[in-house]
PDB file of N, CA and C in Angstrom:
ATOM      1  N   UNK A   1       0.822  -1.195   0.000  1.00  0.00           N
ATOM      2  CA  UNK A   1       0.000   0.000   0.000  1.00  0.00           C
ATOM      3  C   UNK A   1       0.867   1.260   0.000  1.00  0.00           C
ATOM      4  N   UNK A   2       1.913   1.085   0.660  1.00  0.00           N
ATOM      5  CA  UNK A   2       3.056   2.178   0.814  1.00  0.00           C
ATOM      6  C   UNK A   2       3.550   2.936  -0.390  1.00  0.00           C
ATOM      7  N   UNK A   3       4.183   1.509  -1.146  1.00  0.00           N
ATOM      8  CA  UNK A   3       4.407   1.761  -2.481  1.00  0.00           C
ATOM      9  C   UNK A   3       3.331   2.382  -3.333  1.00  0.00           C
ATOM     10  N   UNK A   4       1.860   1.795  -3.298  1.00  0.00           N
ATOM     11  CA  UNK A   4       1.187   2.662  -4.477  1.00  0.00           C
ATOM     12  C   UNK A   4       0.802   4.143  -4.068  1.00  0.00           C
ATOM     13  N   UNK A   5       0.638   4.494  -2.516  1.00  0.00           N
ATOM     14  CA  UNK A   5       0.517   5.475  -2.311  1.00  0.00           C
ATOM     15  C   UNK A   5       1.617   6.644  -2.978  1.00  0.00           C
ATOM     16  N   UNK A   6       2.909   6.419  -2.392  1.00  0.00           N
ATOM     17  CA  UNK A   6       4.115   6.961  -3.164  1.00  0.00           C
ATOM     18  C   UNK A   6       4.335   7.605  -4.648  1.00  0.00           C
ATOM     19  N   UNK A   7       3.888   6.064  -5.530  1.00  0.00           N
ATOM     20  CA  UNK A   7       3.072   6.136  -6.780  1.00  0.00           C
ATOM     21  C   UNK A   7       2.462   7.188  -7.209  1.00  0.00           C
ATOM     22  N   UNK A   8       1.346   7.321  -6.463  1.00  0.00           N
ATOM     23  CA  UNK A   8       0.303   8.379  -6.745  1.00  0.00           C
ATOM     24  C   UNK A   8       0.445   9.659  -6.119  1.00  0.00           C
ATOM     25  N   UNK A   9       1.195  10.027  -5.122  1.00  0.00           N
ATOM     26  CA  UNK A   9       1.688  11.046  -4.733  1.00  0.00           C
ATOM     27  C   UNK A   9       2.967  12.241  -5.826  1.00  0.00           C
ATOM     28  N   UNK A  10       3.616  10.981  -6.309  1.00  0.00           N
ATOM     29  CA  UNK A  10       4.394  11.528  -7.577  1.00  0.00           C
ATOM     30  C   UNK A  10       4.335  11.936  -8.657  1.00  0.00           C
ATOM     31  N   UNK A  11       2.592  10.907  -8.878  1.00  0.00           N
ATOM     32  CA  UNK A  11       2.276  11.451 -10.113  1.00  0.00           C
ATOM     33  C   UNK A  11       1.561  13.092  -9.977  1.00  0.00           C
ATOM     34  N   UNK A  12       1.042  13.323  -8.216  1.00  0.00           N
ATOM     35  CA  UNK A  12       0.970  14.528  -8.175  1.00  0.00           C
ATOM     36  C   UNK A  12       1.712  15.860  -8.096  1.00  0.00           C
ATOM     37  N   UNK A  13       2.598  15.241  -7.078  1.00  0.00           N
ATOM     38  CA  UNK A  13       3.572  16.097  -6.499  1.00  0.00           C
ATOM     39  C   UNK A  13       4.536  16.813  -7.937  1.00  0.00           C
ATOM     40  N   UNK A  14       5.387  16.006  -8.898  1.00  0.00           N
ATOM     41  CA  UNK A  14       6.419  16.122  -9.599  1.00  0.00           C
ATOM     42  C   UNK A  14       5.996  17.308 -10.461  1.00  0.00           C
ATOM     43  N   UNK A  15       4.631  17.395 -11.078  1.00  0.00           N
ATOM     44  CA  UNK A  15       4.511  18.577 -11.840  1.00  0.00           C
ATOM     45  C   UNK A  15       3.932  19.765 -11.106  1.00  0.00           C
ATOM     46  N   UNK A  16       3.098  19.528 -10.070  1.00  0.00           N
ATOM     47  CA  UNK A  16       2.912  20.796  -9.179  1.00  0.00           C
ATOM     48  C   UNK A  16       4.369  21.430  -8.657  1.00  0.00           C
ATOM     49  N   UNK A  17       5.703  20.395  -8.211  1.00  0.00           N
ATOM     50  CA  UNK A  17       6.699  21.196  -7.781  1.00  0.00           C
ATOM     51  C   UNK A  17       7.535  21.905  -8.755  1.00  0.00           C
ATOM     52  N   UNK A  18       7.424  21.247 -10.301  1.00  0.00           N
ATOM     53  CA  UNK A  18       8.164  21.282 -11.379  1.00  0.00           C
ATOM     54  C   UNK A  18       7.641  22.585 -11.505  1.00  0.00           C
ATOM     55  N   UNK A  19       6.148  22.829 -11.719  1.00  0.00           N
ATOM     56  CA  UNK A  19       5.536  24.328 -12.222  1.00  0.00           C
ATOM     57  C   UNK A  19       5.945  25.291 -11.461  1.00  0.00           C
ATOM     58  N   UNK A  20       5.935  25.074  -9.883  1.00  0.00           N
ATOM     59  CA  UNK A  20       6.157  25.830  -9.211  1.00  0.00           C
ATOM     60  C   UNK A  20       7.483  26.896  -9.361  1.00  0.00           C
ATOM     61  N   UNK A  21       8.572  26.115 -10.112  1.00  0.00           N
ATOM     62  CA  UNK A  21       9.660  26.509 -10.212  1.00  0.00           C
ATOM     63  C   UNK A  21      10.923  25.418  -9.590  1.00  0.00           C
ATOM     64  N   UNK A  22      10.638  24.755  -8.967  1.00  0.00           N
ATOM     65  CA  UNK A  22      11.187  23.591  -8.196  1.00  0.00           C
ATOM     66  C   UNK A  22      12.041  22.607  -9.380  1.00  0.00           C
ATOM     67  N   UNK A  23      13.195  22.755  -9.830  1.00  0.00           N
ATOM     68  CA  UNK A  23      13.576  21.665 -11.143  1.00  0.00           C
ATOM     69  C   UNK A  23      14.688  20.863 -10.534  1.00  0.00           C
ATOM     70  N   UNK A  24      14.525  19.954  -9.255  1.00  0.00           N
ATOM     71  CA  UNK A  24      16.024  20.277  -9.045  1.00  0.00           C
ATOM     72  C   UNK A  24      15.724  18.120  -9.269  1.00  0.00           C
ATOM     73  N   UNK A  25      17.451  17.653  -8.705  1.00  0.00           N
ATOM     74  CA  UNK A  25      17.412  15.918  -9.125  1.00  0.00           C
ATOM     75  C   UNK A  25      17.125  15.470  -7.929  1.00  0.00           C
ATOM     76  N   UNK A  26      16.733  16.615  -7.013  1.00  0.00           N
ATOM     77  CA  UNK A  26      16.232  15.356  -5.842  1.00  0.00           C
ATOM     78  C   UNK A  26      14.716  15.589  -5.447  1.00  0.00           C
ATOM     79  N   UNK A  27      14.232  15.875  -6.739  1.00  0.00           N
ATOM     80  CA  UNK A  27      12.143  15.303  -6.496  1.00  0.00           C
ATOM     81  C   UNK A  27      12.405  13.940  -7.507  1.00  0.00           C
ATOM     82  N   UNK A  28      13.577  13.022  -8.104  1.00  0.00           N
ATOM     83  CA  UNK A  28      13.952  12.030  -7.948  1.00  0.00           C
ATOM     84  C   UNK A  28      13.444  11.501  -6.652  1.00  0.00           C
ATOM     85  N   UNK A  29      14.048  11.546  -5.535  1.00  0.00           N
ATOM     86  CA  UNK A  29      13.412  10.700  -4.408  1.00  0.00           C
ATOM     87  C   UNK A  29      12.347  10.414  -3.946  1.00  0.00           C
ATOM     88  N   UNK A  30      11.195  11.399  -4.491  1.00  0.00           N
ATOM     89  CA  UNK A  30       9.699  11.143  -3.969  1.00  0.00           C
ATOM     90  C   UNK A  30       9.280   9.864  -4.409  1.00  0.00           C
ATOM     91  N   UNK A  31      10.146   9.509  -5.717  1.00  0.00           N
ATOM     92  CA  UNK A  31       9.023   8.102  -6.463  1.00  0.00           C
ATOM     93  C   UNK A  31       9.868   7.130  -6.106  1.00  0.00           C
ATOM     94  N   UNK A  32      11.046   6.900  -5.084  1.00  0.00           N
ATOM     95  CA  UNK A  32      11.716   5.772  -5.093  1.00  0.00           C
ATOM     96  C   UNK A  32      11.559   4.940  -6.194  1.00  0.00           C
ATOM     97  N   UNK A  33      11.633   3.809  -5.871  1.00  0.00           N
ATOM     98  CA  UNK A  33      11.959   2.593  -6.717  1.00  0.00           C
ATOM     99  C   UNK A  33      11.113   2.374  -8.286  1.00  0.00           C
ATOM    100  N   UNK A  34      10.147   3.485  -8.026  1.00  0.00           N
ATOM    101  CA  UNK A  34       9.114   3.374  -9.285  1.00  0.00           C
ATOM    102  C   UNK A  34       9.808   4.373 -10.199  1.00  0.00           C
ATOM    103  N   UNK A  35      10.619   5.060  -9.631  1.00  0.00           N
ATOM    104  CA  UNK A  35      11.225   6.075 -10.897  1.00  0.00           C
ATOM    105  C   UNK A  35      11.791   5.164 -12.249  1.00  0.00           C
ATOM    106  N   UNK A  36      12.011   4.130 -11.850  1.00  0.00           N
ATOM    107  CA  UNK A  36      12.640   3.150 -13.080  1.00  0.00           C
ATOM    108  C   UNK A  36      11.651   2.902 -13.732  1.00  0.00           C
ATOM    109  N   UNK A  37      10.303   2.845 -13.792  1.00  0.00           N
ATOM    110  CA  UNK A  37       9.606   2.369 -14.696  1.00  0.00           C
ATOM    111  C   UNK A  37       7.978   2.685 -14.256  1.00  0.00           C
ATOM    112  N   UNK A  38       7.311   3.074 -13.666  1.00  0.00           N
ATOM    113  CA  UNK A  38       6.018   3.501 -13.676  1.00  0.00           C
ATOM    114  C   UNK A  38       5.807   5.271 -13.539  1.00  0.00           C
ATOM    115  N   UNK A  39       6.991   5.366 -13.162  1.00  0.00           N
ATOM    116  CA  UNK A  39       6.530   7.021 -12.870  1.00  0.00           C
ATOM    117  C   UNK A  39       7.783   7.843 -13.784  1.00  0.00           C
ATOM    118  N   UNK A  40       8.656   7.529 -14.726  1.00  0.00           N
ATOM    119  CA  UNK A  40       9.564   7.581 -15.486  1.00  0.00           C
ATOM    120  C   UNK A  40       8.987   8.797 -16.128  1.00  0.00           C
ATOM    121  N   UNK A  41       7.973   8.567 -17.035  1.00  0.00           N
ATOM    122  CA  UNK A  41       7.379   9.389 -18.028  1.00  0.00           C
ATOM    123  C   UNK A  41       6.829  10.644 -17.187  1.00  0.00           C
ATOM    124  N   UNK A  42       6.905  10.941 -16.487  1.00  0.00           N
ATOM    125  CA  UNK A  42       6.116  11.970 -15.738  1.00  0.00           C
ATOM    126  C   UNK A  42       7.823  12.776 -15.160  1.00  0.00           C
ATOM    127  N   UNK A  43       8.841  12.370 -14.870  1.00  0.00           N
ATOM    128  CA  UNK A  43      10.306  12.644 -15.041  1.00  0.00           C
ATOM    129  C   UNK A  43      10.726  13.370 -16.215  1.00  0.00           C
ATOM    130  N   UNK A  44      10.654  12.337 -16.727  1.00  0.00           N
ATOM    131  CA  UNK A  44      11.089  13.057 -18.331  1.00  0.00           C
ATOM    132  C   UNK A  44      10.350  13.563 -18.971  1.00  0.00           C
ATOM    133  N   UNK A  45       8.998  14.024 -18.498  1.00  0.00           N
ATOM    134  CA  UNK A  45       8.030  15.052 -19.135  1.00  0.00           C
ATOM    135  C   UNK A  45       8.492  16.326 -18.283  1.00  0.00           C
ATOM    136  N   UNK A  46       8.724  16.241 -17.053  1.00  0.00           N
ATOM    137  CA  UNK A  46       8.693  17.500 -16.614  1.00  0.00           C
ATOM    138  C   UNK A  46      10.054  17.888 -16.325  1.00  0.00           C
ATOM    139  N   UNK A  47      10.953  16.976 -16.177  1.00  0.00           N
ATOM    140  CA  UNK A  47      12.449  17.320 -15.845  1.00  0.00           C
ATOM    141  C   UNK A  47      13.634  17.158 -17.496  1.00  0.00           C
ATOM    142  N   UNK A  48      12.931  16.705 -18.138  1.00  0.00           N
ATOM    143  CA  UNK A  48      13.623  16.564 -19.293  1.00  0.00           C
ATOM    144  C   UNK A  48      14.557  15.131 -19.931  1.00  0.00           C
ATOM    145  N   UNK A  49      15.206  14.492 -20.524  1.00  0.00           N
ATOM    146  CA  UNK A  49      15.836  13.711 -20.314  1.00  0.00           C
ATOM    147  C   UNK A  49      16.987  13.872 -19.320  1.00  0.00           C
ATOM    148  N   UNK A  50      17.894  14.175 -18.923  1.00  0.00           N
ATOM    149  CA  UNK A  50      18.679  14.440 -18.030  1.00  0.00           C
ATOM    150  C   UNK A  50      18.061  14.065 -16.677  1.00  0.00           C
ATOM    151  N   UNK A  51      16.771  14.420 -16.292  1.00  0.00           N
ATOM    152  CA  UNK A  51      15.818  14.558 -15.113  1.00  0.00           C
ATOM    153  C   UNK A  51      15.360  12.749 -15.342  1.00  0.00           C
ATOM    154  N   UNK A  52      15.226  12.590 -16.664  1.00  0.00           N
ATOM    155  CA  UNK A  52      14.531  10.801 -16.813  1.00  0.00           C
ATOM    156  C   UNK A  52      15.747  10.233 -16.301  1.00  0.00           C
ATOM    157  N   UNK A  53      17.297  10.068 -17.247  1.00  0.00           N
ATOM    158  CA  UNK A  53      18.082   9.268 -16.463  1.00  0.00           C
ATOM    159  C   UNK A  53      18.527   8.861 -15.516  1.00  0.00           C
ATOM    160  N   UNK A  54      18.605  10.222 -14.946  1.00  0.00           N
ATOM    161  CA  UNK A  54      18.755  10.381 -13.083  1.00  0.00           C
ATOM    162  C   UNK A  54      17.423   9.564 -12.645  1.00  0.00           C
ATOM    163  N   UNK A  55      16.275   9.237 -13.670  1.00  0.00           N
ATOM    164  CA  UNK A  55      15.174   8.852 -12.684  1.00  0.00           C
ATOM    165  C   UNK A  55      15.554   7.167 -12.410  1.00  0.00           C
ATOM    166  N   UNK A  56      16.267   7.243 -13.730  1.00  0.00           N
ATOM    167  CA  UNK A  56      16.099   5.925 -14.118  1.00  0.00           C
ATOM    168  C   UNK A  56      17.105   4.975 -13.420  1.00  0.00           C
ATOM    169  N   UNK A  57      18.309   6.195 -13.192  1.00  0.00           N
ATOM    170  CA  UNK A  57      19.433   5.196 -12.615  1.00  0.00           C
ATOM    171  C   UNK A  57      18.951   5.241 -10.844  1.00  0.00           C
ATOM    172  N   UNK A  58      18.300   5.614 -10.196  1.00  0.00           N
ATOM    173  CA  UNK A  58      17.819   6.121  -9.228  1.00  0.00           C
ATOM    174  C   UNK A  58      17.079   4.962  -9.019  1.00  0.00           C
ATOM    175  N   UNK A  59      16.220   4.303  -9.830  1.00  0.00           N
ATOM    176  CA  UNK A  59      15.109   2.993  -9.389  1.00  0.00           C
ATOM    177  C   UNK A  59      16.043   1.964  -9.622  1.00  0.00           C
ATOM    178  N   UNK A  60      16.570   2.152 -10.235  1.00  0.00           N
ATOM    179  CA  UNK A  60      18.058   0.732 -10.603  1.00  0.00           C
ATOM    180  C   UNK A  60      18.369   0.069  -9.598  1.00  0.00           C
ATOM    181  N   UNK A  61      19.296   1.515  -9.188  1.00  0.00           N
ATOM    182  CA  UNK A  61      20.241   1.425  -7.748  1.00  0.00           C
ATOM    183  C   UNK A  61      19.195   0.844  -6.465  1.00  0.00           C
ATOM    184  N   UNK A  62      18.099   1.599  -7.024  1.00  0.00           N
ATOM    185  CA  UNK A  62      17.124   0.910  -5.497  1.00  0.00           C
ATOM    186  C   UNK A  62      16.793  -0.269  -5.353  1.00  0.00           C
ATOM    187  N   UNK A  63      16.717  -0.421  -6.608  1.00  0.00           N
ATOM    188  CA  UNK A  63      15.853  -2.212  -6.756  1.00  0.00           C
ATOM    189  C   UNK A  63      16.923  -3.398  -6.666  1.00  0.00           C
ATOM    190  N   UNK A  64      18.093  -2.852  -6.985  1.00  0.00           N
ATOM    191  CA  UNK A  64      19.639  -3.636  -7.170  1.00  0.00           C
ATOM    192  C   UNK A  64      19.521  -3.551  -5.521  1.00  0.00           C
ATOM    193  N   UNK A  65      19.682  -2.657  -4.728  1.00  0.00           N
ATOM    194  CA  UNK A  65      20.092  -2.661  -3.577  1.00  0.00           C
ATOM    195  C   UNK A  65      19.821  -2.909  -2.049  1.00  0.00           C
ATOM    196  N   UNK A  66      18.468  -2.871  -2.233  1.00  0.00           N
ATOM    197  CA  UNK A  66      17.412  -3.140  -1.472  1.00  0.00           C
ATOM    198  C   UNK A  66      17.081  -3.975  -0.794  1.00  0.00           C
ATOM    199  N   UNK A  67      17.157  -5.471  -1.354  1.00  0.00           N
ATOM    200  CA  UNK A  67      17.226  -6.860  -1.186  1.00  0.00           C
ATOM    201  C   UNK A  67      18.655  -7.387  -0.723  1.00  0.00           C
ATOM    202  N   UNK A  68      19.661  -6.753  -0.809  1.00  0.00           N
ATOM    203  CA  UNK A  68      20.511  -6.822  -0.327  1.00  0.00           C
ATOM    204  C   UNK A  68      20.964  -6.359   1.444  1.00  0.00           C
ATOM    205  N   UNK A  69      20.462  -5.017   1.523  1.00  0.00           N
ATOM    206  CA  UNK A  69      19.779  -4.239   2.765  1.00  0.00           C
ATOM    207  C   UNK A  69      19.058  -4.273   3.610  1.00  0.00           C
ATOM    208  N   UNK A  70      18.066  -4.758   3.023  1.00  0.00           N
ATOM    209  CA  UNK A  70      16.936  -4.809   4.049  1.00  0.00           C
ATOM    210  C   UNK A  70      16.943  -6.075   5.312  1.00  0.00           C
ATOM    211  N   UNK A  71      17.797  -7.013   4.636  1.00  0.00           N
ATOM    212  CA  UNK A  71      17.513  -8.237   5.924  1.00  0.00           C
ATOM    213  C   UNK A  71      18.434  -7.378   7.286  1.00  0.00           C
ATOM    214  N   UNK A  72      19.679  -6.844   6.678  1.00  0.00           N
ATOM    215  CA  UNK A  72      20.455  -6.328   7.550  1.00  0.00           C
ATOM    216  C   UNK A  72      19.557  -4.677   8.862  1.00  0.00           C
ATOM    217  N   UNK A  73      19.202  -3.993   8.025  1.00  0.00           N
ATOM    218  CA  UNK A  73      18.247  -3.354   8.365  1.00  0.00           C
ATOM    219  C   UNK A  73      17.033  -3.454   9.080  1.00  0.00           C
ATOM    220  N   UNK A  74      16.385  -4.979   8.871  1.00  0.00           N
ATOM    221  CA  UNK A  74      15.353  -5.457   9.681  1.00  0.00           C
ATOM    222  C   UNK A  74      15.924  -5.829  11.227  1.00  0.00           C
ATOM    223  N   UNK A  75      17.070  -6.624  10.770  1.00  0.00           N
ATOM    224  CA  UNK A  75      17.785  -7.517  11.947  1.00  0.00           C
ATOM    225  C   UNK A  75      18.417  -6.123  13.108  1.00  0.00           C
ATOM    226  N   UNK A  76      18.615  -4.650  12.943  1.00  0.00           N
ATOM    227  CA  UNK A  76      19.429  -4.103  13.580  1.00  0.00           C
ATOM    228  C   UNK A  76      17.724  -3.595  14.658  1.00  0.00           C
ATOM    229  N   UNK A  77      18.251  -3.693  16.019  1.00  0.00           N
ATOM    230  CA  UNK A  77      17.048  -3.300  17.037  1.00  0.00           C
ATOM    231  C   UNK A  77      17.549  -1.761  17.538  1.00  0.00           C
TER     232      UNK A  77
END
């Protein structure tokens, strides 16, 4: 639920902050792991290509890294 919320928050957030004047590579982080591929086009509509790759290498790194992390991360009290 986390994830689709996120989702749908990005698809709001990215062009209300983009219009606002806001262009910068870290509204990258609002879409975590979906920047690679569901929320991409909404990146590179409003940030440009430069703004897509950064989106793109951004869900990569997350999805590469994550599964690697997280057991360690769960296990620390």
């Amino acid at each position: 639920m986390a994830n689709f919320l996120r989702e749908q928050l990005t698809y709001l957030l990215v062009p209300l902050i983009v219009i606002a004047g806001f262009r910068d590579a870290s509204l990258v982080s609002i879409g975590g792991a979906t920047t690679m591929d569901d929320t991409l086009p909404i990146y590179r509509l409003y940030m440009g290509e430069t703004g897509g790759f950064i989106a793109f290498i951004n869900g990569f790194v997350i999805t590469m890294v994550l599964p690697e992390l997280l057991p360690y991360v769960i296990t620390i009290e």
